[in-house]
N, C-alpha and C. Protein backbone atom coordinates (compact mmCIF):
# COMPACT_ATOMS: atom_id res chain seq x y z
N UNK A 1 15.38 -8.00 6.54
CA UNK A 1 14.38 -7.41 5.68
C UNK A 1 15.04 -6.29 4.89
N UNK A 2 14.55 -6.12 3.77
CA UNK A 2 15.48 -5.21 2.67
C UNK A 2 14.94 -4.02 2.91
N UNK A 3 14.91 -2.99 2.40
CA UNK A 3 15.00 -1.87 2.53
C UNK A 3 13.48 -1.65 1.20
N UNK A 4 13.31 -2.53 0.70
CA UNK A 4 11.76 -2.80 -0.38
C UNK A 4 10.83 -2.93 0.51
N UNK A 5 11.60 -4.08 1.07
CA UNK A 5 10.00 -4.78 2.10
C UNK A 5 9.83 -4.15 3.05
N UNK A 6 10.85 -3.09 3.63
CA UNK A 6 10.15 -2.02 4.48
C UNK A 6 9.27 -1.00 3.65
N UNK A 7 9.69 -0.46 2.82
CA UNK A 7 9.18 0.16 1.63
C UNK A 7 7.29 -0.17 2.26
N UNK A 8 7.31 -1.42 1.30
CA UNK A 8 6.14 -2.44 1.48
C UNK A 8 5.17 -2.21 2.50
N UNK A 9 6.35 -2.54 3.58
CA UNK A 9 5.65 -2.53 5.34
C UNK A 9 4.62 -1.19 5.53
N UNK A 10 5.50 -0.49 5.60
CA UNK A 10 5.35 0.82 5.58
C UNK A 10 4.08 1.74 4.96
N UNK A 11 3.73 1.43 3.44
CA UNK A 11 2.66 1.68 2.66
C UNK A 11 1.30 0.86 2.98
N UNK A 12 1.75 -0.66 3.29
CA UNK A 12 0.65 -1.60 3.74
C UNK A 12 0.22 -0.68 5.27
N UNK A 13 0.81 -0.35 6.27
CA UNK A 13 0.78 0.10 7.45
C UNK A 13 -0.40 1.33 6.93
N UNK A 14 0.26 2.15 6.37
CA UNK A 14 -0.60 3.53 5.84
C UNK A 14 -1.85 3.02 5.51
N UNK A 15 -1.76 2.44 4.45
CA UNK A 15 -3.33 2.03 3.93
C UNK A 15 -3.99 1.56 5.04
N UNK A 16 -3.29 0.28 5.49
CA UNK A 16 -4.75 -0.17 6.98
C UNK A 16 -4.66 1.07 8.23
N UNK A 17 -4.27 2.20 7.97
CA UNK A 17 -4.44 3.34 9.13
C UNK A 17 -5.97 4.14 8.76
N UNK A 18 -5.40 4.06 6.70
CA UNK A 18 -6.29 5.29 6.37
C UNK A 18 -7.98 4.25 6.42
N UNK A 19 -7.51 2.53 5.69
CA UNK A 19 -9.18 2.44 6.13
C UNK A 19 -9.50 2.61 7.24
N UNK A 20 -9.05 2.38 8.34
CA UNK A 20 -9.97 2.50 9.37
C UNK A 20 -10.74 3.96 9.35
N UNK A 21 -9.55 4.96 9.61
CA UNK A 21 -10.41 6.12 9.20
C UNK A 21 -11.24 6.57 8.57
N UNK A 22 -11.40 5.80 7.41
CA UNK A 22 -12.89 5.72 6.66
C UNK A 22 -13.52 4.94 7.17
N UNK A 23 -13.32 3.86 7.38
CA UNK A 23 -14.26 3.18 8.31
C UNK A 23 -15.30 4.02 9.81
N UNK A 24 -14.33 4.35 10.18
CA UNK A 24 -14.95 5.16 11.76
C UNK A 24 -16.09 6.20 11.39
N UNK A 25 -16.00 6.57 10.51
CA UNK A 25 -17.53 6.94 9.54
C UNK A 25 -17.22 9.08 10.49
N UNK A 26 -16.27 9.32 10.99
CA UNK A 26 -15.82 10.26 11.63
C UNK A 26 -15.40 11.47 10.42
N UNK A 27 -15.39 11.04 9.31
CA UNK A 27 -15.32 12.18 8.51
C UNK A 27 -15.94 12.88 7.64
N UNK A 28 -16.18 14.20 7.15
CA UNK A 28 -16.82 14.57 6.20
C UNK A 28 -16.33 14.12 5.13
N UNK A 29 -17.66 14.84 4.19
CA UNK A 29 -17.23 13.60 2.90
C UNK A 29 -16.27 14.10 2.04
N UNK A 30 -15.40 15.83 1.94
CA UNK A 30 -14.34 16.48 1.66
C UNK A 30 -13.26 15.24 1.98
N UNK A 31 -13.16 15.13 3.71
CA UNK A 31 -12.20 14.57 4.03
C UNK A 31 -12.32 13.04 3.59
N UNK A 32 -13.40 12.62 3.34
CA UNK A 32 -13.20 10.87 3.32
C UNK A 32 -12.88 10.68 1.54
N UNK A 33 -13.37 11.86 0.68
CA UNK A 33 -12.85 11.77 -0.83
C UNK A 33 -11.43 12.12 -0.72
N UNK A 34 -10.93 13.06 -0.17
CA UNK A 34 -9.17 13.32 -0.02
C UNK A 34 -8.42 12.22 0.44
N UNK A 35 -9.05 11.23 1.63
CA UNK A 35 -8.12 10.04 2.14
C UNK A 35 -8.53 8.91 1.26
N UNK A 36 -9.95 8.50 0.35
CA UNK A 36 -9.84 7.64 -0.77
C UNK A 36 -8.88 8.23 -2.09
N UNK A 37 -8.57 9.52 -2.01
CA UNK A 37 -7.85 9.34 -3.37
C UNK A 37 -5.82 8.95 -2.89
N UNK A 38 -5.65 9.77 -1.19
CA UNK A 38 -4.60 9.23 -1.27
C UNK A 38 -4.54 7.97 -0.57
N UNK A 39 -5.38 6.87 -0.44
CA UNK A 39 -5.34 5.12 -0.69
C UNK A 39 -4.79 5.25 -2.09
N UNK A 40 -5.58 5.57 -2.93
CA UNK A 40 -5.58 5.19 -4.62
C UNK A 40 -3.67 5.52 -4.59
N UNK A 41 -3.46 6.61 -4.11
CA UNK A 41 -1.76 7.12 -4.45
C UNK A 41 -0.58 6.15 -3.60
N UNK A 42 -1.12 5.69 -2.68
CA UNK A 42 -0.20 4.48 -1.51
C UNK A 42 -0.22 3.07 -2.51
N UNK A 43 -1.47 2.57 -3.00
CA UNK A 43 -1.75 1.56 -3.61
C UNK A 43 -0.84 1.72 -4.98
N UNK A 44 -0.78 2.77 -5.54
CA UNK A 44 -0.53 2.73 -6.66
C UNK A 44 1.16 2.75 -6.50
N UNK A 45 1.88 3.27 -5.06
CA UNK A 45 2.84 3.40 -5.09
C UNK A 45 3.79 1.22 -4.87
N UNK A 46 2.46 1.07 -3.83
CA UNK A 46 2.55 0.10 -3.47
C UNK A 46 2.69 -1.12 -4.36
N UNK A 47 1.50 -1.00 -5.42
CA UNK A 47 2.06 -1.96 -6.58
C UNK A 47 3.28 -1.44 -7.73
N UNK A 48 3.50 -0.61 -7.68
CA UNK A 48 4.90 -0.12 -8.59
C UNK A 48 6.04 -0.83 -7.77
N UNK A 49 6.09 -1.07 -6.62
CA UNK A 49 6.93 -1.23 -5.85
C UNK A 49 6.86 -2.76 -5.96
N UNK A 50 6.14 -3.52 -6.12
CA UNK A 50 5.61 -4.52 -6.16
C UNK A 50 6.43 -5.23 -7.31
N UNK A 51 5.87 -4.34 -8.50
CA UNK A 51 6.67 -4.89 -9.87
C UNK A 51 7.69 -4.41 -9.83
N UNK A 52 8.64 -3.54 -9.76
CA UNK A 52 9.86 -3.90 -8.96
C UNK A 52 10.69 -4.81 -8.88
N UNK A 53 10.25 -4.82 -7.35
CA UNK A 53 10.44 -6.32 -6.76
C UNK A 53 10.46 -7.57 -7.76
N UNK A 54 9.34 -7.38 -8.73
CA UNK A 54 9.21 -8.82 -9.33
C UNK A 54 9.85 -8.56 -10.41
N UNK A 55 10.56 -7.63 -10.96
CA UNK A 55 11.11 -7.55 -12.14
C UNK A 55 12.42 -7.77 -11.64
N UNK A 56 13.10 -7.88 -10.39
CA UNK A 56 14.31 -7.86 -9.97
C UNK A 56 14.71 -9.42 -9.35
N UNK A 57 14.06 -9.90 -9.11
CA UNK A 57 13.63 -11.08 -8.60
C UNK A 57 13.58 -11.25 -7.44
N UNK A 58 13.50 -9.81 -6.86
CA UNK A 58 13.14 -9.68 -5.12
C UNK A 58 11.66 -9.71 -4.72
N UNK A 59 11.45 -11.22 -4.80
CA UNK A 59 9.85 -10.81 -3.96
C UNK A 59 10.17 -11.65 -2.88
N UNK A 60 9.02 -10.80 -2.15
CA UNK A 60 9.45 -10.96 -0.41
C UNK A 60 8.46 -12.22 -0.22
N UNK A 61 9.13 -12.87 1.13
CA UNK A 61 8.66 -13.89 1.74
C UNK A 61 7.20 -14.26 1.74
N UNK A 62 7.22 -15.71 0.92
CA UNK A 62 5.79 -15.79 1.29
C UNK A 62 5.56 -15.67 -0.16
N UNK A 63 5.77 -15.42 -0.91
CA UNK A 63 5.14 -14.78 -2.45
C UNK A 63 5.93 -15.70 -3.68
N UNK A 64 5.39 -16.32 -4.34
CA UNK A 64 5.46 -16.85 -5.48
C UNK A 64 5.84 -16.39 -6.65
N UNK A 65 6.59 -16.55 -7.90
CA UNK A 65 6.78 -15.82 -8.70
C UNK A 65 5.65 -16.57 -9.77
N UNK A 66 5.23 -15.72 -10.64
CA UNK A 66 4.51 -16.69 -11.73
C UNK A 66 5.10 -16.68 -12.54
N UNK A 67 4.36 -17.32 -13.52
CA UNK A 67 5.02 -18.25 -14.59
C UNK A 67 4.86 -17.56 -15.74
C-alpha cells in the first residue's frame, strides 16, 4: 500500500470516527457544528487526494478510471 492510500485510509478512518460522534447525539450543538465543519475539511482533503491519485494514474484498488 502506498503511502496515498494510507493517506486515504487514514482520512476515511477519521471521518467514520467523527460520524459516529455525531451520531451518538452526545454533543452540544457548538460541538456537533465544529466536528461537521471539520468532516467538510477531511472530505475536502480526502477528495484532493483523490484527484491526485487520478491525475497520476495512482488509483487504488478496486477503483476504475473514467473515461
Amino acid at each position: 500500500m502506498t503511502d496515498s492510500h494510507r493517506q486515504l485510509d487514514e482520512l476515511t478512518d477519521q471521518l467514520q470516527q467523527a460520524a459516529a460522534r455525531l451520531r451518538s447525539g452526545n454533543l452540544d450543538s457548538d460541538a456537533a457544528a465544529q466536528l461537521v465543519d471539520e468532516c467538510a475539511r477531511l472530505a475536502a482533503r480526502a477528495g484532493a487526494e483523490l484527484e491526485r491519485q487520478a491525475g497520476a494514474g495512482d488509483v487504488p484498488p478496486g477503483q476504475d478510471t473514467l473515461i
